[in-house]
C-alpha atoms as a PDB file:
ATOM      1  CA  UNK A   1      15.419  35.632  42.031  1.00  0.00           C
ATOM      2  CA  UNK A   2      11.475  35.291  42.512  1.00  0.00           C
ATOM      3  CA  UNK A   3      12.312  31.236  41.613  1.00  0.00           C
ATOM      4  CA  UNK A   4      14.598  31.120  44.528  1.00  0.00           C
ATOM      5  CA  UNK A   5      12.463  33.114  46.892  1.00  0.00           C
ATOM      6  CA  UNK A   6       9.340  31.296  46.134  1.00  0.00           C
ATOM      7  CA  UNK A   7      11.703  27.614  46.598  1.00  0.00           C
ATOM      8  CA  UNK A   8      13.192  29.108  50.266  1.00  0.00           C
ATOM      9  CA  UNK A   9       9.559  30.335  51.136  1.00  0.00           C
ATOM     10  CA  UNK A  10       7.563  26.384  50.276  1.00  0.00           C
ATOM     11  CA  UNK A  11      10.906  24.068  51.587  1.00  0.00           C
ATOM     12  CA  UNK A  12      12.380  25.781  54.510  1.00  0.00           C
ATOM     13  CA  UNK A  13       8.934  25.550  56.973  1.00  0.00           C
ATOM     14  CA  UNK A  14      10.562  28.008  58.875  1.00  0.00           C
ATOM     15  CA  UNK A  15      11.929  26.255  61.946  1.00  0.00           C
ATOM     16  CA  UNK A  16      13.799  29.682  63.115  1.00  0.00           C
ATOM     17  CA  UNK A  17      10.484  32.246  63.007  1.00  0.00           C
ATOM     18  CA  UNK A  18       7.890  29.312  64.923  1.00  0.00           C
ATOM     19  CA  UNK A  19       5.070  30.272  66.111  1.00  0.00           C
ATOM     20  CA  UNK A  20       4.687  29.636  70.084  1.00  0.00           C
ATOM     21  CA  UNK A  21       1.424  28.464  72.029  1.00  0.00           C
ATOM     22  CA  UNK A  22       0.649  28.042  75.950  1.00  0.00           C
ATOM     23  CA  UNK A  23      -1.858  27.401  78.147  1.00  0.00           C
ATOM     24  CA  UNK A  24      -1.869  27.769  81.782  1.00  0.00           C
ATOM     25  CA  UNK A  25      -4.705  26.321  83.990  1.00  0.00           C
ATOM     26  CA  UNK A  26      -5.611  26.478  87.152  1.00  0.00           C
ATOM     27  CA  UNK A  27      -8.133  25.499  89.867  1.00  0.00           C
ATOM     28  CA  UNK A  28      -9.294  26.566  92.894  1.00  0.00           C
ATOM     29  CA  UNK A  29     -11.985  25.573  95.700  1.00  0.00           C
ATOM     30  CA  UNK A  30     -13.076  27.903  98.457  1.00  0.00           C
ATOM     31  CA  UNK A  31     -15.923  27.785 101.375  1.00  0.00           C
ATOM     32  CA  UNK A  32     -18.519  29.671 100.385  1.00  0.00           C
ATOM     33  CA  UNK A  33     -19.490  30.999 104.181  1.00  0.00           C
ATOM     34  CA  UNK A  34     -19.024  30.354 107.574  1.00  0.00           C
ATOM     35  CA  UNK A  35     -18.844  26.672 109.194  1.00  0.00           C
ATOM     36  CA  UNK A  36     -21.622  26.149 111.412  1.00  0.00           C
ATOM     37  CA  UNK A  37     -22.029  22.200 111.834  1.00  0.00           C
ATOM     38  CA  UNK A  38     -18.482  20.665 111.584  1.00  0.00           C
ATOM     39  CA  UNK A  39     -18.471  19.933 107.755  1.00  0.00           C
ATOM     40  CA  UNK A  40     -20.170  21.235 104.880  1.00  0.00           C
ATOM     41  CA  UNK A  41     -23.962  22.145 104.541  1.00  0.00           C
ATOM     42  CA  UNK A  42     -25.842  22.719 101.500  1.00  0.00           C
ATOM     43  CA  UNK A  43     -25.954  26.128 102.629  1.00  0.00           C
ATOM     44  CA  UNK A  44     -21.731  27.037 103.137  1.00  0.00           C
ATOM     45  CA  UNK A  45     -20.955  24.508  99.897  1.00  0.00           C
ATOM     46  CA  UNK A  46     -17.326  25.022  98.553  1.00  0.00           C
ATOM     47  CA  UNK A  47     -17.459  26.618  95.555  1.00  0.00           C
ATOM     48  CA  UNK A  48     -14.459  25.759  92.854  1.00  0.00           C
ATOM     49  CA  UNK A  49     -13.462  28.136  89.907  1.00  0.00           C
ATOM     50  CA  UNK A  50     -11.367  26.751  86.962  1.00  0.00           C
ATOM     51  CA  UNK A  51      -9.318  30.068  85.139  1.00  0.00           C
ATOM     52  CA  UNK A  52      -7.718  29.309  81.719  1.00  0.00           C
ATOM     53  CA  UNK A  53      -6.168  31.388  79.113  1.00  0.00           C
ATOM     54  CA  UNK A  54      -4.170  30.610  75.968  1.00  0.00           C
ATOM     55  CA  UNK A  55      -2.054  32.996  73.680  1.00  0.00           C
ATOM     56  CA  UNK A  56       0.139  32.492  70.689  1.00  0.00           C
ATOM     57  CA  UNK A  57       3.000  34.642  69.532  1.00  0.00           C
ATOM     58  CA  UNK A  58       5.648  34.685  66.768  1.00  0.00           C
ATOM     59  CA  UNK A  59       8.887  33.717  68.137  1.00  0.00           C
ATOM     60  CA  UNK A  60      10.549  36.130  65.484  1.00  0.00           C
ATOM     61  CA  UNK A  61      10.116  38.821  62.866  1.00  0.00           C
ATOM     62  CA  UNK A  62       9.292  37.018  59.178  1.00  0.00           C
ATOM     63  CA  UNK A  63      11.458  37.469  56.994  1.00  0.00           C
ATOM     64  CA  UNK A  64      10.907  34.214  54.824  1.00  0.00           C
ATOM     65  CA  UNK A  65       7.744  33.876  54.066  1.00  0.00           C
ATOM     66  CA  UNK A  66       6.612  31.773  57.026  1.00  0.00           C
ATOM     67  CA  UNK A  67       4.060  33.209  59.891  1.00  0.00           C
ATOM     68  CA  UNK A  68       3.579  36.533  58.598  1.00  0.00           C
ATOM     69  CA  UNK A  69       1.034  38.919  60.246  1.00  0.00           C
ATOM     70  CA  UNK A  70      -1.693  38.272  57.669  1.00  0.00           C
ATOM     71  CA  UNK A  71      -1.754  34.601  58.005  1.00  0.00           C
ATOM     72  CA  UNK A  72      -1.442  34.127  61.638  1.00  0.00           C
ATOM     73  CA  UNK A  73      -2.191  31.554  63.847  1.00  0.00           C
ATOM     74  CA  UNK A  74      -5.926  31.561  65.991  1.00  0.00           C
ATOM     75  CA  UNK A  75      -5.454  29.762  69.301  1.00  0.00           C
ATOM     76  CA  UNK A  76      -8.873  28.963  71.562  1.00  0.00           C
ATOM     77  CA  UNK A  77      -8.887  28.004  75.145  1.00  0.00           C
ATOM     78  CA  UNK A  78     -11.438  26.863  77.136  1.00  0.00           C
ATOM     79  CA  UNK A  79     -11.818  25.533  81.195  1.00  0.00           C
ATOM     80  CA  UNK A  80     -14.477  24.066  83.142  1.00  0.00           C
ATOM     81  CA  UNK A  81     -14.492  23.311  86.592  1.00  0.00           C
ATOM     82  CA  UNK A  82     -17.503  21.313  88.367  1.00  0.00           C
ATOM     83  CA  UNK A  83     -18.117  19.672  92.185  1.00  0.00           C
ATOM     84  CA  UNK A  84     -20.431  16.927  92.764  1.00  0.00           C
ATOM     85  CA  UNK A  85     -20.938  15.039  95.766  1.00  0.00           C
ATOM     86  CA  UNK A  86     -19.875  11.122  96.035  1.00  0.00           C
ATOM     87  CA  UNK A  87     -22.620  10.073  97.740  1.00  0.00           C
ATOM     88  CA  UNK A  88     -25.903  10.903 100.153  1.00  0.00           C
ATOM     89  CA  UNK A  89     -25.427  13.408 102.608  1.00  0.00           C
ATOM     90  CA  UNK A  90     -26.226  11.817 106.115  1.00  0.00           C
ATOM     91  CA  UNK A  91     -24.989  14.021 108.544  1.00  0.00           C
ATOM     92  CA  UNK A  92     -25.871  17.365 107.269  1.00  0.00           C
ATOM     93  CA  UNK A  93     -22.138  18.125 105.835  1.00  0.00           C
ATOM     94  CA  UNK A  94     -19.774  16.110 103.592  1.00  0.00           C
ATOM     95  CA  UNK A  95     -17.866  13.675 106.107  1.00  0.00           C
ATOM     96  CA  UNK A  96     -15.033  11.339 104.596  1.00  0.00           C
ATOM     97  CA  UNK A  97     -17.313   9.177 102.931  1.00  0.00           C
ATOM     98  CA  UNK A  98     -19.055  11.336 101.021  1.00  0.00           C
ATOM     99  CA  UNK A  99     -16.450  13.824  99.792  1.00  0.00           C
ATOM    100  CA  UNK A 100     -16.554  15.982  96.771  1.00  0.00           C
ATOM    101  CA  UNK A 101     -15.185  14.924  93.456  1.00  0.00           C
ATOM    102  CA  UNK A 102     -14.219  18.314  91.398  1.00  0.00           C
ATOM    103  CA  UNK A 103     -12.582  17.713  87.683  1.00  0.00           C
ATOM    104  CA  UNK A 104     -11.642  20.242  85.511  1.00  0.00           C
ATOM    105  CA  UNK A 105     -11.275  19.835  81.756  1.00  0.00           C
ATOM    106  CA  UNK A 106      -9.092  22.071  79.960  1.00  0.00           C
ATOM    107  CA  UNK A 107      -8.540  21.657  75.579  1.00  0.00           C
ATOM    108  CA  UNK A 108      -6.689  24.212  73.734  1.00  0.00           C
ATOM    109  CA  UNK A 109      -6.481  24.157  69.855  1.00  0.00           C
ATOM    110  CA  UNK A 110      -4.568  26.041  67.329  1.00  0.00           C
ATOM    111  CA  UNK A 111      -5.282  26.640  63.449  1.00  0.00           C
ATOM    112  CA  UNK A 112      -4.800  28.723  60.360  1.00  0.00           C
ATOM    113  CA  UNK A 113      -6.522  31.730  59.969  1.00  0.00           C
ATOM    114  CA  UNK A 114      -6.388  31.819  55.901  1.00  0.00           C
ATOM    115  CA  UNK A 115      -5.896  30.345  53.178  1.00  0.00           C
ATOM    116  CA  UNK A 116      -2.110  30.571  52.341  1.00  0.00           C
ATOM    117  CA  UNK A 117      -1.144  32.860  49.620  1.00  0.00           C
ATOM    118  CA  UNK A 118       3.037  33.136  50.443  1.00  0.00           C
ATOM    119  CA  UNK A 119       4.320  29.752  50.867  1.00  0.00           C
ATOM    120  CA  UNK A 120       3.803  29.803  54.773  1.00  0.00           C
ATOM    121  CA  UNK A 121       1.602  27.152  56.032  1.00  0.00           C
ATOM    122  CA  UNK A 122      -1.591  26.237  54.191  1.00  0.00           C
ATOM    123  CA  UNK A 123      -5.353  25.403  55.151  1.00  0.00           C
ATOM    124  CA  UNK A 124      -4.018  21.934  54.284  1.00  0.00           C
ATOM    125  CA  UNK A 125      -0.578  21.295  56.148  1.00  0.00           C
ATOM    126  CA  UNK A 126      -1.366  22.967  59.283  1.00  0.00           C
ATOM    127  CA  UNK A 127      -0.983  22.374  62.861  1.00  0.00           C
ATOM    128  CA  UNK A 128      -3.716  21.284  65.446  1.00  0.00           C
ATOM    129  CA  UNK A 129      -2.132  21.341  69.038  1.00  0.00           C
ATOM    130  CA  UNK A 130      -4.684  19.159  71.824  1.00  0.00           C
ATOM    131  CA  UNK A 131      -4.133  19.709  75.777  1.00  0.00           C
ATOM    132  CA  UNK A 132      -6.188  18.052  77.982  1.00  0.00           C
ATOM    133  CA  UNK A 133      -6.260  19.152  81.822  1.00  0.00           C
ATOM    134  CA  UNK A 134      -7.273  16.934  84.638  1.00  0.00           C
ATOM    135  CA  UNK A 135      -8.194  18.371  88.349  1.00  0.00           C
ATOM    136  CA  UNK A 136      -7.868  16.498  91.641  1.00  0.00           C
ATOM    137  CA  UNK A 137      -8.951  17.102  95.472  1.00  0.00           C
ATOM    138  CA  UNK A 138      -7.226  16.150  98.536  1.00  0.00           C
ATOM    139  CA  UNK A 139      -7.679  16.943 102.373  1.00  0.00           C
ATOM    140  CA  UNK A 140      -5.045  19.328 103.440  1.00  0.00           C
ATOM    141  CA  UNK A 141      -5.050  17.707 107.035  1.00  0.00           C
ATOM    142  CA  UNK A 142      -6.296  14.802 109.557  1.00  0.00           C
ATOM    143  CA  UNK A 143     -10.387  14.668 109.464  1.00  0.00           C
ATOM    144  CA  UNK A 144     -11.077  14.984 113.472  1.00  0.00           C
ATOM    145  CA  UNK A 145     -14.694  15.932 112.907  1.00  0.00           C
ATOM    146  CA  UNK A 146     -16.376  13.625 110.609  1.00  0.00           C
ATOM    147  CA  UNK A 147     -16.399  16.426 108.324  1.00  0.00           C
ATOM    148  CA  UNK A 148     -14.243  18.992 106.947  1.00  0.00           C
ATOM    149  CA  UNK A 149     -13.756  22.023 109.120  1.00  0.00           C
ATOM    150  CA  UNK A 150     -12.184  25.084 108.283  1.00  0.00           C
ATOM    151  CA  UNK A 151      -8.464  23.764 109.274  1.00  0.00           C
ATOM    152  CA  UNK A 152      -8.865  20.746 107.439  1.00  0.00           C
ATOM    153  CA  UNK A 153      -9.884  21.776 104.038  1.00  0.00           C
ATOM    154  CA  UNK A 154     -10.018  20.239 100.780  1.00  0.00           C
ATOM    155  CA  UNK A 155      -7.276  21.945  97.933  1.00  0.00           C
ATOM    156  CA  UNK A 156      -7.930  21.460  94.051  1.00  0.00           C
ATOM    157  CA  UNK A 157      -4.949  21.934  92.058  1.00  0.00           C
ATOM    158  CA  UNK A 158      -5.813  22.046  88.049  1.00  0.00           C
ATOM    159  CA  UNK A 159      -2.043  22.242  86.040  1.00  0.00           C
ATOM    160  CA  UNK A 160      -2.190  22.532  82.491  1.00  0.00           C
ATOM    161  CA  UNK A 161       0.220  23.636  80.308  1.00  0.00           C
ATOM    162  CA  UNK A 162       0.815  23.357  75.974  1.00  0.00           C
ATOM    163  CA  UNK A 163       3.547  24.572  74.179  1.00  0.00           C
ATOM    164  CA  UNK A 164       4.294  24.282  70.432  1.00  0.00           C
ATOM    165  CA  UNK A 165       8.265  22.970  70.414  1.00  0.00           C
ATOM    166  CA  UNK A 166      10.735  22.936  67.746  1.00  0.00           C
ATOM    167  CA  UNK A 167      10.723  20.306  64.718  1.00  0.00           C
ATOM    168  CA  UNK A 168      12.045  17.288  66.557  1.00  0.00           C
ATOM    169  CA  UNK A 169      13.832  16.302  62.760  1.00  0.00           C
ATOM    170  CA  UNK A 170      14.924  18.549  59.731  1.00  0.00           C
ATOM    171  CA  UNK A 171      11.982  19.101  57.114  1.00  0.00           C
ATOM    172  CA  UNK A 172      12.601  17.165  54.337  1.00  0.00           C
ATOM    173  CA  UNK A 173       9.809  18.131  51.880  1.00  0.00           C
ATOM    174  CA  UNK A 174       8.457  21.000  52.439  1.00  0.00           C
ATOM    175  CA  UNK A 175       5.783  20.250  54.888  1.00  0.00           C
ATOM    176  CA  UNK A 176       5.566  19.217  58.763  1.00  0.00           C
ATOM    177  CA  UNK A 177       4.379  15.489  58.013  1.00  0.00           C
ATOM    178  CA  UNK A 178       4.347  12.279  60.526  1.00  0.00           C
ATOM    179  CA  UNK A 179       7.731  11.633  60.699  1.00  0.00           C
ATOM    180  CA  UNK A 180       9.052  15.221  61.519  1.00  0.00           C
ATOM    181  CA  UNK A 181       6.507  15.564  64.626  1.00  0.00           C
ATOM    182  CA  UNK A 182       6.681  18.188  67.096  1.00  0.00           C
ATOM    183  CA  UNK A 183       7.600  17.499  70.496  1.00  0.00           C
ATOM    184  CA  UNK A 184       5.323  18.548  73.381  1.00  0.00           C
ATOM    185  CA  UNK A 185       6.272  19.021  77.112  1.00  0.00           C
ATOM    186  CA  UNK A 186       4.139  16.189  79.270  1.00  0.00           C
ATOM    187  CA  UNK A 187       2.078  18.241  81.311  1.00  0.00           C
ATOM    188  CA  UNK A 188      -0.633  15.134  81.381  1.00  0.00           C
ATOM    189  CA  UNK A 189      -1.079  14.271  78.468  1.00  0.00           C
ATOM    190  CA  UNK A 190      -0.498  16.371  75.512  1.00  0.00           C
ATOM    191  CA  UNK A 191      -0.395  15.168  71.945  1.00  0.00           C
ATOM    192  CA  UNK A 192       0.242  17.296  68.733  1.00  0.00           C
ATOM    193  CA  UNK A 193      -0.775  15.963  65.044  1.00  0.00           C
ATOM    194  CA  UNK A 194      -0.097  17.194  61.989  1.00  0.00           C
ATOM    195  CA  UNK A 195      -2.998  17.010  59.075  1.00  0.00           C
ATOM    196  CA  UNK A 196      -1.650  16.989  55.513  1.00  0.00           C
END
């Protein structure tokens, strides 16, 4: 009986019990005062804020020997946001030529806590999950000021979104390896490896 438990526990990788792992971006740019020349000054500059969080949970009780509560997964997810100017400011404000460029990088990354003692997933055969996130800034209207006013202004929109999917083949041999690859939702680009 321990035979057969221990054989279940090292070639069934658990495909039903998975563990599950998002991460939602997003990006935002706001005026930081009042618009007193037709544009933007150095003193009312937009200001942008990038929020990002990332969780991981078990998509079922263990019963197998997979992702137990001792050897869980550790997900980490971190977001930037900056705003730099294109060019020279020559009219006291950002006109069309000399917009702001805001980018917001987003990674997430997933990895075993332990070492594995019950035939779940290893130090060695585990799972690193990448998702890179990519900002952009457009006008929200006509420029009719050689600036942008308070009607017209820019909008930064920052998706970003990884999930861990199911085995995209039956496991074979015990492990995850290259040919048995995950399958990620294109959200950007978002690439999942296995190391073995």
């Amino acid at each position: 009986m321990l035979v057969l438990l221990y054989k279940q526990r090292t070639d069934t990788a658990d495909m039903i019990h998975t563990r599950i792992c998002s991460c939602p971006c997003s990006c935002s740019c706001i005026n930081s005062g009042p618009d007193t020349d037709g544009g933007y000054d150095t003193i009312h500059t937009r200001i942008c804020s990038c929020s990002c969080s990332c969780f991981c949970i078990n998509s079922g009780s263990d019963t197998d020997g997979g992702y137990d509560t001792i050897h869980t997964w550790i997900c980490s997810c971190s977001c930037s946001c900056s705003c730099i100017n294109s060019g020279s400011d020559t009219d006291g404000g950002y006109d069309t030529i000399h917009t702001w460029i805001c980018s917001c990088p987003c990674s997430c990354s997933c990895m075993n806590s332990g070492p594995d003692t019950d035939g779940g997933y290893d130090t060695i055969h585990t799972w690193i999950c990448s998702c890179p996130c990519s900002c952009s800034c457009i006008n929200s209207g006509p420029d009719t000021d050689g600036g942008y006013d308070t009607i017209h202004t820019r909008i930064c929109s920052c998706p970003c979104s990884c999930s861990r999917g199911m085995n995209s083949e039956p496991d074979t041999d015990g492990r995850y390896d290259t040919i048995h690859t995950w399958n990620c939702p294109q959200f950007f680009v978002q690439v999942c490896n296995v190391y073995f």
